[in-house]
Protein backbone atom coordinates (compact mmCIF):
# COMPACT_ATOMS: atom_id res chain seq x y z
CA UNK A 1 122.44 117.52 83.17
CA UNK A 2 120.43 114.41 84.74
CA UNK A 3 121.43 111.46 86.12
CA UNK A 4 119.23 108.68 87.88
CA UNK A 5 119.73 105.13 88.82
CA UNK A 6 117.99 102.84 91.41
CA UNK A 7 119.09 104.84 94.21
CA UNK A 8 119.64 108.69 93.55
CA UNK A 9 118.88 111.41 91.15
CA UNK A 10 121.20 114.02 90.20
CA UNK A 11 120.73 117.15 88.08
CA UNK A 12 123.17 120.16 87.89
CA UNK A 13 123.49 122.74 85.33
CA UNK A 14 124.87 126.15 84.17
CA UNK A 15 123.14 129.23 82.92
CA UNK A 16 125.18 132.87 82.25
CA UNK A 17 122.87 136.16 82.17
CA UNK A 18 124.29 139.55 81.95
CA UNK A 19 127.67 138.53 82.24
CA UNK A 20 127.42 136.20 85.42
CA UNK A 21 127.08 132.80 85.63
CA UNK A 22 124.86 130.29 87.81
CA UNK A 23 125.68 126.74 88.64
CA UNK A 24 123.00 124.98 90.78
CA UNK A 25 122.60 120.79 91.52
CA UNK A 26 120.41 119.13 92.91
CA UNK A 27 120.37 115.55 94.72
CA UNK A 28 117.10 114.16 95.23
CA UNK A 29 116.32 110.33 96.86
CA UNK A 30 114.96 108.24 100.37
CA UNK A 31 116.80 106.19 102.59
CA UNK A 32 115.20 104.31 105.00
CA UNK A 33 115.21 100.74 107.45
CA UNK A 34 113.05 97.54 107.91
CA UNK A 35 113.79 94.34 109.51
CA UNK A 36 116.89 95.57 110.34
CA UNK A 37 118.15 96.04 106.75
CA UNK A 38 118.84 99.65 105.67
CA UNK A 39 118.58 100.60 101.93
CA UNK A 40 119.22 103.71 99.80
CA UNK A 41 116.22 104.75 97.11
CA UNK A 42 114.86 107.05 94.27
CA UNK A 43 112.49 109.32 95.96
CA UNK A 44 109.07 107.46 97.27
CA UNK A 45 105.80 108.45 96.63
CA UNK A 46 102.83 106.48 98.53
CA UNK A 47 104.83 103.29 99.70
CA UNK A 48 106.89 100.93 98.91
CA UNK A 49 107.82 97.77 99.84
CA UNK A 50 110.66 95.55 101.24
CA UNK A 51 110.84 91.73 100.01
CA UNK A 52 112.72 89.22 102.10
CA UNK A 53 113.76 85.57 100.41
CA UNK A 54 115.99 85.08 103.80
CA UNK A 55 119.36 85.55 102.68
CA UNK A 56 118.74 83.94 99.48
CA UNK A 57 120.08 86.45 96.60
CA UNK A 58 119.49 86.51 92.75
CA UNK A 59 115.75 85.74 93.39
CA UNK A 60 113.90 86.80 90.46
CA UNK A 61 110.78 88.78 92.41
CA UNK A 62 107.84 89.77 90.12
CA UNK A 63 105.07 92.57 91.49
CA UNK A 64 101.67 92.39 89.47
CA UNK A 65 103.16 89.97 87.24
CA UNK A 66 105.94 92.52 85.69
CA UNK A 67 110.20 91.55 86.89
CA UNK A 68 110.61 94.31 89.92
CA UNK A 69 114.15 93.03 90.21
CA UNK A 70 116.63 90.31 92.04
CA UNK A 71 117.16 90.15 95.74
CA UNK A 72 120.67 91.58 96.64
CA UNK A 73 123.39 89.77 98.55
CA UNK A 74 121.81 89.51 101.52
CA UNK A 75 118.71 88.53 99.86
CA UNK A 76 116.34 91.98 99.98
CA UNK A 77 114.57 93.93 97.08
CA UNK A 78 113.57 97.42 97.31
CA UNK A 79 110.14 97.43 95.29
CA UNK A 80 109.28 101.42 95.49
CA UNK A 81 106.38 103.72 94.59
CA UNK A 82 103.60 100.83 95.64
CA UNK A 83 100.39 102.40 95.50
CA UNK A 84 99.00 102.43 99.33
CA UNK A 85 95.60 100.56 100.06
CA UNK A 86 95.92 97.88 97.37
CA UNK A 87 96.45 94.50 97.84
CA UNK A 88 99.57 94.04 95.25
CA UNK A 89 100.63 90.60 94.33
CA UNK A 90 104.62 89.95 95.33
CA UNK A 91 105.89 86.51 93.93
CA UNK A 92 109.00 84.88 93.42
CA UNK A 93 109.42 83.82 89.75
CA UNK A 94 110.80 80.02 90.47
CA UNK A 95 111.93 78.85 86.66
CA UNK A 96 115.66 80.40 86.86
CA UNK A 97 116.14 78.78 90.22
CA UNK A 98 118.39 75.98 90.91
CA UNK A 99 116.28 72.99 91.56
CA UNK A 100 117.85 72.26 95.74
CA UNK A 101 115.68 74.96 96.83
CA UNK A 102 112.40 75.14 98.91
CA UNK A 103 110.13 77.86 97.87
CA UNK A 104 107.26 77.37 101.23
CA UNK A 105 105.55 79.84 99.19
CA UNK A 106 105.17 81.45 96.01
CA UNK A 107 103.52 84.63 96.54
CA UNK A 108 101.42 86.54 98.67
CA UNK A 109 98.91 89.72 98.63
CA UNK A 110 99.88 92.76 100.57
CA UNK A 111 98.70 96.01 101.28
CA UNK A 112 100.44 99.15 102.35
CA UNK A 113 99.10 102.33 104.50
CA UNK A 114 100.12 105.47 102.51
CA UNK A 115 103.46 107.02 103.28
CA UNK A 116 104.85 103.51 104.73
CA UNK A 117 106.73 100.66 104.10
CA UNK A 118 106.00 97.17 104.38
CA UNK A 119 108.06 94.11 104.80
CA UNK A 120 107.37 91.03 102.64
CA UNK A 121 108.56 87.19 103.45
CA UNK A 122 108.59 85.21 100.43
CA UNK A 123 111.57 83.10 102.00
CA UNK A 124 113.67 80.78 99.23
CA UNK A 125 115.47 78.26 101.54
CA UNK A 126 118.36 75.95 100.59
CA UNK A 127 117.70 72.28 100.69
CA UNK A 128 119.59 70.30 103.26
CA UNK A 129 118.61 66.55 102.79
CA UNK A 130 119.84 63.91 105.87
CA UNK A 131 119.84 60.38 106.16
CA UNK A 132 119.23 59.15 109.13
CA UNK A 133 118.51 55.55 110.80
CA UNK A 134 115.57 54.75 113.05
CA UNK A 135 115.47 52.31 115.73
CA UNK A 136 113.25 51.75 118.10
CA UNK A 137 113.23 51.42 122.21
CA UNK A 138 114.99 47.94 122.22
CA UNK A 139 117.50 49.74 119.43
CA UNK A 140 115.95 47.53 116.62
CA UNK A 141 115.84 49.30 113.08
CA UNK A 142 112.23 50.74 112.90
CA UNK A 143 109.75 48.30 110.33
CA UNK A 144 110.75 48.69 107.06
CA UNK A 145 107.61 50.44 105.16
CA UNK A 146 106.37 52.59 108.16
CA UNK A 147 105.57 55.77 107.14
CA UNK A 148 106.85 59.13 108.11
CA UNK A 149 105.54 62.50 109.01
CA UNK A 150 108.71 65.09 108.86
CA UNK A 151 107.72 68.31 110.80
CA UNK A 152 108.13 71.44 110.38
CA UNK A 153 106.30 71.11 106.72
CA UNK A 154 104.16 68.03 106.98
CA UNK A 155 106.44 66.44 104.47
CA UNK A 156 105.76 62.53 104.05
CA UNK A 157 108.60 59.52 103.60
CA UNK A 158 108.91 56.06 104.61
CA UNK A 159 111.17 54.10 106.00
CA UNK A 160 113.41 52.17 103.91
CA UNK A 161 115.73 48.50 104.80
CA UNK A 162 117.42 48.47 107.99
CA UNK A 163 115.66 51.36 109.62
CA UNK A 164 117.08 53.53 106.87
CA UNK A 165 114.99 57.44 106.37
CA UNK A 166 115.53 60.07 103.61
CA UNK A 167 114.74 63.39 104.36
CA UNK A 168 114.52 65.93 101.76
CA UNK A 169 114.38 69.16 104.07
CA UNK A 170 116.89 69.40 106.90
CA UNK A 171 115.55 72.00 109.95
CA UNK A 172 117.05 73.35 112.93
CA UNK A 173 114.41 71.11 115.04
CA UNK A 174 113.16 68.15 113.21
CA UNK A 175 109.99 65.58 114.39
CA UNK A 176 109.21 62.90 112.84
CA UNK A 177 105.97 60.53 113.41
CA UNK A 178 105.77 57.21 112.43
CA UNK A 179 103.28 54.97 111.98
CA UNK A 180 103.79 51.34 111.26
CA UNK A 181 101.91 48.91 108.95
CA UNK A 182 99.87 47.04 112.25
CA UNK A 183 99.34 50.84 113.48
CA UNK A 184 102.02 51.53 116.21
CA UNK A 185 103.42 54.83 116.52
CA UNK A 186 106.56 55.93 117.51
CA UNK A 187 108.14 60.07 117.76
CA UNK A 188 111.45 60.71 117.02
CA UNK A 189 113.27 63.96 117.73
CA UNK A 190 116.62 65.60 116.26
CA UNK A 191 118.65 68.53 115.48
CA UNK A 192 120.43 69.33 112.61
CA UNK A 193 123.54 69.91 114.82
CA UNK A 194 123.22 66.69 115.88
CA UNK A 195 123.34 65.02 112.61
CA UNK A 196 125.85 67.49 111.25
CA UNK A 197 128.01 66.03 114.37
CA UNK A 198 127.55 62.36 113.94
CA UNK A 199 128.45 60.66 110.93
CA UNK A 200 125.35 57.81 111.05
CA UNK A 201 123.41 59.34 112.98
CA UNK A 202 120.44 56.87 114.30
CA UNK A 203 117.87 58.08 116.19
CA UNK A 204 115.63 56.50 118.58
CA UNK A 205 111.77 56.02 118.22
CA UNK A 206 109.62 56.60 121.04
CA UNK A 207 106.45 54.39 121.09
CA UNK A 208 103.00 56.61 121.50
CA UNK A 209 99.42 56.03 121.65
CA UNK A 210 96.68 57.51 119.00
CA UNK A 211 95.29 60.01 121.98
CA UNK A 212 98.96 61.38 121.77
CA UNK A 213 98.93 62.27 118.42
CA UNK A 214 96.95 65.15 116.26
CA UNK A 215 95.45 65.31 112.83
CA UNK A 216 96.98 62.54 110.71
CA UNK A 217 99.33 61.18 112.90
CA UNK A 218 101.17 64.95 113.63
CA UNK A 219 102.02 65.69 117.47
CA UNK A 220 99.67 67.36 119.73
């Protein structure tokens, strides 16, 4: 008798010669830890590999273009027997997703020594939006029509009536530079702990000069 699933294989049996009988099973798979996440697998041969979305579970991950499986509750996918030395392609397939989540990207080539395992980012993050006001040193709504740089991501807005910003990604840290129709600048800095705390939250704009600022208007 055999049994396998995505974690074990089990085989047991009976044979009877000259009047005596044998029983024998077997038990046969790998366990094993990476980025602090230990899993249970059918036996590996070469490598394998570990994909990360970040927490994010149900993630629909395709290897070489074939399903390998959905990320488990805590958002990991055991993809096993990876041949070592070639550059596989890991992806997330995006069209069963909800549409409030940020995918920074889609897939990535990775190679794995033989007899190792390798861990793979391909993080799916929730989108947090925010609203937020911005005023500037004399606490005067910033120009309507500026635009916006929204760091981390490089992500570009404007600024709407009364000072008023949309932000369709919500970080930990958030910068924002501004540049205004005549070509001031201003930098604005705030948390997402701050803006979960406050119910209008408005920050303030710092004016700059141009030898402050990098590559289209992002801080040095």
């Amino acid at each position: 008798v055999q049994y396998r699933n995505s974690v074990i294989a089990v085989e047991g049996g009976v044979s009877a010669s000259a009047g005596q009988a044998m029983r024998w099973a077997g038990l046969a798979g790998s366990l094993g830890m990476i980025d602090g996440h230990l899993f249970a697998a059918n036996r590996v041969h070469d490598g394998f590999a570990l994909v990360s979305t970040q927490g994010m579970p149900d993630v629909p991950i395709l290897y070489e273009n074939q399903l390998a499986g959905y990320t488990n509750a805590q958002g990991y996918l055991l993809v096993p027997s990876v041949p070592a030395y070639y550059a596989g392609r890991y992806a997330v397939d995006p069209l069963t997703l909800p549409p409030d989540v940020d995918i920074p990207a889609l897939e990535r080539r990775m190679a794995v020594t033989r007899n190792a395992g390798m861990l793979v980012q391909l993080p799916v993050l929730k989108m947090r939006t925010a609203t937020i006001t911005l005023v500037d040193q004399d606490g005067k709504p910033v120009q309507a029509g500026s635009a916006v740089q929204h760091a981390p991501g490089g992500i570009h807005t404007v600024v709407g009536w009364d000072g008023v910003v949309y932000l369709t990604v919500l970080h930990p840290r958030n910068q924002l530079v501004v540049r205004a129709p005549d070509g001031a600048q201003c930098r604005a800095e705030f948390s997402e702990a701050e803006y979960a705390a406050a119910r209008d939250l408005v920050v303030r704009c710092t004016a700059t000069s141009a030898s402050n600022q990098g590559p289209e208007g992002a801080p040095q």
